[in-house]
C-alpha atoms as a PDB file:
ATOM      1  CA  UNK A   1     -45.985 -12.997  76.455  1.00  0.00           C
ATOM      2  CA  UNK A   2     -42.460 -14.565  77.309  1.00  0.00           C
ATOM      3  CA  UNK A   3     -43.943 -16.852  79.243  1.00  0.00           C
ATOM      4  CA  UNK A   4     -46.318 -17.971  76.424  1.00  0.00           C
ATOM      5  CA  UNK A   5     -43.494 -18.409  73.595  1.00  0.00           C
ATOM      6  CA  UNK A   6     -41.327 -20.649  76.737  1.00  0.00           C
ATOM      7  CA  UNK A   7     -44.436 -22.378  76.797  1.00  0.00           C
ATOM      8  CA  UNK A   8     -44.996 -23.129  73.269  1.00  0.00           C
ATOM      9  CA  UNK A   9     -40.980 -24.093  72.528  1.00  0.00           C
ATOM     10  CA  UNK A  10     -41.149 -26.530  75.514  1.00  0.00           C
ATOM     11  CA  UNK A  11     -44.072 -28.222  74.001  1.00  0.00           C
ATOM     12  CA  UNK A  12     -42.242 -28.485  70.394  1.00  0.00           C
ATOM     13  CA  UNK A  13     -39.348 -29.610  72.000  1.00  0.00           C
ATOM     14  CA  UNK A  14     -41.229 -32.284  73.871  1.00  0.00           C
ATOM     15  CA  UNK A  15     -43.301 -33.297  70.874  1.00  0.00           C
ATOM     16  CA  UNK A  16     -39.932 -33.551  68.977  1.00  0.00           C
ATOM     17  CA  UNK A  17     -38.073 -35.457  71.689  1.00  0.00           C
ATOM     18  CA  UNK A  18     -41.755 -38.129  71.742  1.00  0.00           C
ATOM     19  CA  UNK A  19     -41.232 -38.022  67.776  1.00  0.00           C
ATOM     20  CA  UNK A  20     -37.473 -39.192  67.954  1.00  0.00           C
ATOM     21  CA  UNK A  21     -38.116 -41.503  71.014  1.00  0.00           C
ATOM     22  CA  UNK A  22     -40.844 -43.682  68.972  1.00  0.00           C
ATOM     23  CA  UNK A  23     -38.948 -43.383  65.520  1.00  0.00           C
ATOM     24  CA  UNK A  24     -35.867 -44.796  67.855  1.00  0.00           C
ATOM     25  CA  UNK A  25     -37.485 -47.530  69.471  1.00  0.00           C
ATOM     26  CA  UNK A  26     -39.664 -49.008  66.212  1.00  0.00           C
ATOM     27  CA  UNK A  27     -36.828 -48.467  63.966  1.00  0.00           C
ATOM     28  CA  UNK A  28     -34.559 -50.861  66.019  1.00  0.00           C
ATOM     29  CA  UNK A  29     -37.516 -52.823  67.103  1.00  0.00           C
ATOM     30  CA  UNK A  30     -38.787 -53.818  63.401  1.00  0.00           C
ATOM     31  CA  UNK A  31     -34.748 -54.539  62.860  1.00  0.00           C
ATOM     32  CA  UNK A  32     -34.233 -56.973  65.277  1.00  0.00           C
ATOM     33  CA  UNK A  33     -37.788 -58.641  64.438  1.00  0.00           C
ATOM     34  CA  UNK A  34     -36.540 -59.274  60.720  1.00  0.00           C
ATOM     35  CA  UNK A  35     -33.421 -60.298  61.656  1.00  0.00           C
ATOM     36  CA  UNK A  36     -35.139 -62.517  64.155  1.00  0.00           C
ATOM     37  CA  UNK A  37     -36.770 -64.226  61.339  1.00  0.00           C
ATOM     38  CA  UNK A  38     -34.148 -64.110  59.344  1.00  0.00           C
ATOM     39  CA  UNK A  39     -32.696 -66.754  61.490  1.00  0.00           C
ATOM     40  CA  UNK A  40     -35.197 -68.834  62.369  1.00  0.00           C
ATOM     41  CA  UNK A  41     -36.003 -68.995  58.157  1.00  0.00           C
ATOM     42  CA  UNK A  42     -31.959 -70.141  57.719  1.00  0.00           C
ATOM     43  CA  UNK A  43     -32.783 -72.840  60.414  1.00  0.00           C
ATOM     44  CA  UNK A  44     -35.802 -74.047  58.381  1.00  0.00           C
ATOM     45  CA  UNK A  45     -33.685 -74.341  55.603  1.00  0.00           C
ATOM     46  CA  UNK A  46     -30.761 -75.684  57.684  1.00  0.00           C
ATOM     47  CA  UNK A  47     -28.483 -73.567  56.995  1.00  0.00           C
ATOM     48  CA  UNK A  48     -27.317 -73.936  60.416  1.00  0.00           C
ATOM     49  CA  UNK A  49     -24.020 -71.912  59.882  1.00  0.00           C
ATOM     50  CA  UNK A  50     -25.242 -69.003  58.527  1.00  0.00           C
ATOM     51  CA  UNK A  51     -28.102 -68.628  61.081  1.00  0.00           C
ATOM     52  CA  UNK A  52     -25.093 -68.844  63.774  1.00  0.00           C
ATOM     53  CA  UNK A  53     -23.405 -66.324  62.284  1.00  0.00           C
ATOM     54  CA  UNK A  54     -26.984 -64.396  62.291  1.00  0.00           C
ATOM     55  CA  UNK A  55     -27.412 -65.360  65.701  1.00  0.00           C
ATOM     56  CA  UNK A  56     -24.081 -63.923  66.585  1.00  0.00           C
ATOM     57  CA  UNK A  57     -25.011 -60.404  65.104  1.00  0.00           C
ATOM     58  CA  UNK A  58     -28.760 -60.398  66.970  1.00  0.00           C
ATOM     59  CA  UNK A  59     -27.167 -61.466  70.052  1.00  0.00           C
ATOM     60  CA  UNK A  60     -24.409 -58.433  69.344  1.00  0.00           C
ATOM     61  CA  UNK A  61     -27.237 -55.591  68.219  1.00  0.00           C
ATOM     62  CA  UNK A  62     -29.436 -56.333  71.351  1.00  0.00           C
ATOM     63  CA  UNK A  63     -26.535 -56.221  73.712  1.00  0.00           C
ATOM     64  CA  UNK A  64     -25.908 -52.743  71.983  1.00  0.00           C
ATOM     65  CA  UNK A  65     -29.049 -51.151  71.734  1.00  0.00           C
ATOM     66  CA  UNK A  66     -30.464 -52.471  75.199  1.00  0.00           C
ATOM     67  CA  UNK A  67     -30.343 -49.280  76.716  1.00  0.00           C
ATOM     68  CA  UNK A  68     -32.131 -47.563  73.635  1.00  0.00           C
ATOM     69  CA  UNK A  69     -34.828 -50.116  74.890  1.00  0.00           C
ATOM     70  CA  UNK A  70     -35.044 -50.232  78.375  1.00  0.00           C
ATOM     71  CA  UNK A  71     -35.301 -46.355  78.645  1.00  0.00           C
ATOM     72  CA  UNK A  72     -38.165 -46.226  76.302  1.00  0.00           C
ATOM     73  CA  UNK A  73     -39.674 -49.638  77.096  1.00  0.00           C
ATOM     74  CA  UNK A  74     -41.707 -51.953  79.537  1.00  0.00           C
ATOM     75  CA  UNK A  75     -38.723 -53.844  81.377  1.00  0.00           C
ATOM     76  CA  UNK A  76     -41.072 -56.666  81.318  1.00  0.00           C
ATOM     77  CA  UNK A  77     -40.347 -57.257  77.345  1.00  0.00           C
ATOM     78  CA  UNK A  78     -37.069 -56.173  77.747  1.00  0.00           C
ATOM     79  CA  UNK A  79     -36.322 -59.004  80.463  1.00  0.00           C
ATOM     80  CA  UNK A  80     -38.333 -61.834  78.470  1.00  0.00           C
ATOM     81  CA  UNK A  81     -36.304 -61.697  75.466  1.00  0.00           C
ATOM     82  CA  UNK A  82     -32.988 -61.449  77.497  1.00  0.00           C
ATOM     83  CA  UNK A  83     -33.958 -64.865  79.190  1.00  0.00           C
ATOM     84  CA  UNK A  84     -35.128 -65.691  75.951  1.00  0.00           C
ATOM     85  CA  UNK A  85     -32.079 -64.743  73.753  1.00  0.00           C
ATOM     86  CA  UNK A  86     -29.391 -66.429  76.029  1.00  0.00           C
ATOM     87  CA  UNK A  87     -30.585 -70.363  75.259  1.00  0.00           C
ATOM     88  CA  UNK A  88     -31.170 -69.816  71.302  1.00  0.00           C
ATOM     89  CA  UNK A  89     -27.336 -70.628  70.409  1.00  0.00           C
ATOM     90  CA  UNK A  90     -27.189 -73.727  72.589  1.00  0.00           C
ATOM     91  CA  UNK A  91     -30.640 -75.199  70.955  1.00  0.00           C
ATOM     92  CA  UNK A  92     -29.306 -74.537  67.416  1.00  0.00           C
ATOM     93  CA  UNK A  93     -26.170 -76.115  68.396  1.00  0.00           C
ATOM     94  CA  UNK A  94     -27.648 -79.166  69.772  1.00  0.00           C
ATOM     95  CA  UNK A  95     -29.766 -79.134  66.427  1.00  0.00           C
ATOM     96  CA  UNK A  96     -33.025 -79.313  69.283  1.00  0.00           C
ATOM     97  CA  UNK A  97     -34.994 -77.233  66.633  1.00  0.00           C
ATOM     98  CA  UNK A  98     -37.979 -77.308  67.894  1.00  0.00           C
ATOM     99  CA  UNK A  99     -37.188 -75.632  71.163  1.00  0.00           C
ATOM    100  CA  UNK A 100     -35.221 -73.129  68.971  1.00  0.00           C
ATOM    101  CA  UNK A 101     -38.260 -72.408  67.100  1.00  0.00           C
ATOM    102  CA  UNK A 102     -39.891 -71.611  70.005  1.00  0.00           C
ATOM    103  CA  UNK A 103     -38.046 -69.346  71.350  1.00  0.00           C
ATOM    104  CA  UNK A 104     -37.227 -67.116  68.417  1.00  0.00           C
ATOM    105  CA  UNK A 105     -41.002 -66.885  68.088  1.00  0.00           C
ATOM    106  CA  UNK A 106     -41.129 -65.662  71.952  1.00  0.00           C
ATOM    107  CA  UNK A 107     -38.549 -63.298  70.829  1.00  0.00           C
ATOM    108  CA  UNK A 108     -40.551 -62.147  67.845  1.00  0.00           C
ATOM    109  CA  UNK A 109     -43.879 -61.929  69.679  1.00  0.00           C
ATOM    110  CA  UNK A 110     -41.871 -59.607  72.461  1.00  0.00           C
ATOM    111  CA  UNK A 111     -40.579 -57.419  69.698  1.00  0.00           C
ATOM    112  CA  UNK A 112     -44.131 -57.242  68.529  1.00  0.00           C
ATOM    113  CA  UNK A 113     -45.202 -56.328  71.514  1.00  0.00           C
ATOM    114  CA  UNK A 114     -43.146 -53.605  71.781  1.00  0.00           C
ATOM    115  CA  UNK A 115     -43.898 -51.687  68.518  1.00  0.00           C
ATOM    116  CA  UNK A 116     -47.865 -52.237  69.539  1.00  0.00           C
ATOM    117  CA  UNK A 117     -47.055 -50.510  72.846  1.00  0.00           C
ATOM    118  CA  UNK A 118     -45.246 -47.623  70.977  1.00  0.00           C
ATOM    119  CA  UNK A 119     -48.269 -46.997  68.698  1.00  0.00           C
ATOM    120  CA  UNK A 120     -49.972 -43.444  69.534  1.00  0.00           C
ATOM    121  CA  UNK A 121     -53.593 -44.642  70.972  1.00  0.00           C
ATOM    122  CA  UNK A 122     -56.215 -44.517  73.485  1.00  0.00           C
ATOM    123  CA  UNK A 123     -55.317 -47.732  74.422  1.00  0.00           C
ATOM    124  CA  UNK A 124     -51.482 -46.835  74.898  1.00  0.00           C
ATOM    125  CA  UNK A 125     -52.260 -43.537  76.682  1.00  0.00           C
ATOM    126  CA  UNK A 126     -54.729 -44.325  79.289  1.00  0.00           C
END
């Protein structure tokens, strides 16, 4: 009967652990996406300033909360929107928007990518 109750309390514990690992990942996932287009809206205004100033904070949050990410995530997404991150301040400062554009939307499509991976399905399981 011990061995029963072990069982049961190891499968709580990993159902809690899956529970906290998904709320973890979206939760800073869906953060970084709005804050994502956060900037790019502040370019289309051109605000330029403020989305530097944004820009500085994303670029600060993902450095922090990279390892939340690459434990519970593809390294493929986590590598694209490195590469993808570094360039962003030097094509907002050289005003080449369009590039900038770009690659916030690679960012954001990443980031999407992510939170469809960490959806509970068929799909994700198998």
């Amino acid at each position: 009967m011990k061995r029963l109750y072990i069982a049961y309390l190891l499968l709580i514990l990993t159902a809690l652990l899956c529970g906290f690992a998904y709320y973890l990942v979206t939760s800073n996932a869906k953060e970084m996406k709005s804050e994502m287009e956060s900037v790019k809206a502040s370019a289309h205004a051109e605000n330029y300033e403020l989305a530097s100033k944004q820009l500085d904070s994303i670029e600060k949050k993902w450095t922090e909360r990279h390892k939340i990410f690459a434990v519970f995530c593809p390294h493929y997404d986590i590598h694209e929107i490195d590469i993808t991150i570094i360039p962003l301040r030097s094509y907002l400062n050289s005003n080449t928007i369009n590039d900038f554009y770009a690659y916030t939307d690679i960012v954001i499509a990443r980031l999407n990518h992510i939170l469809e991976n960490e959806i509970p399905s068929i799909e994700n399981i198998f």
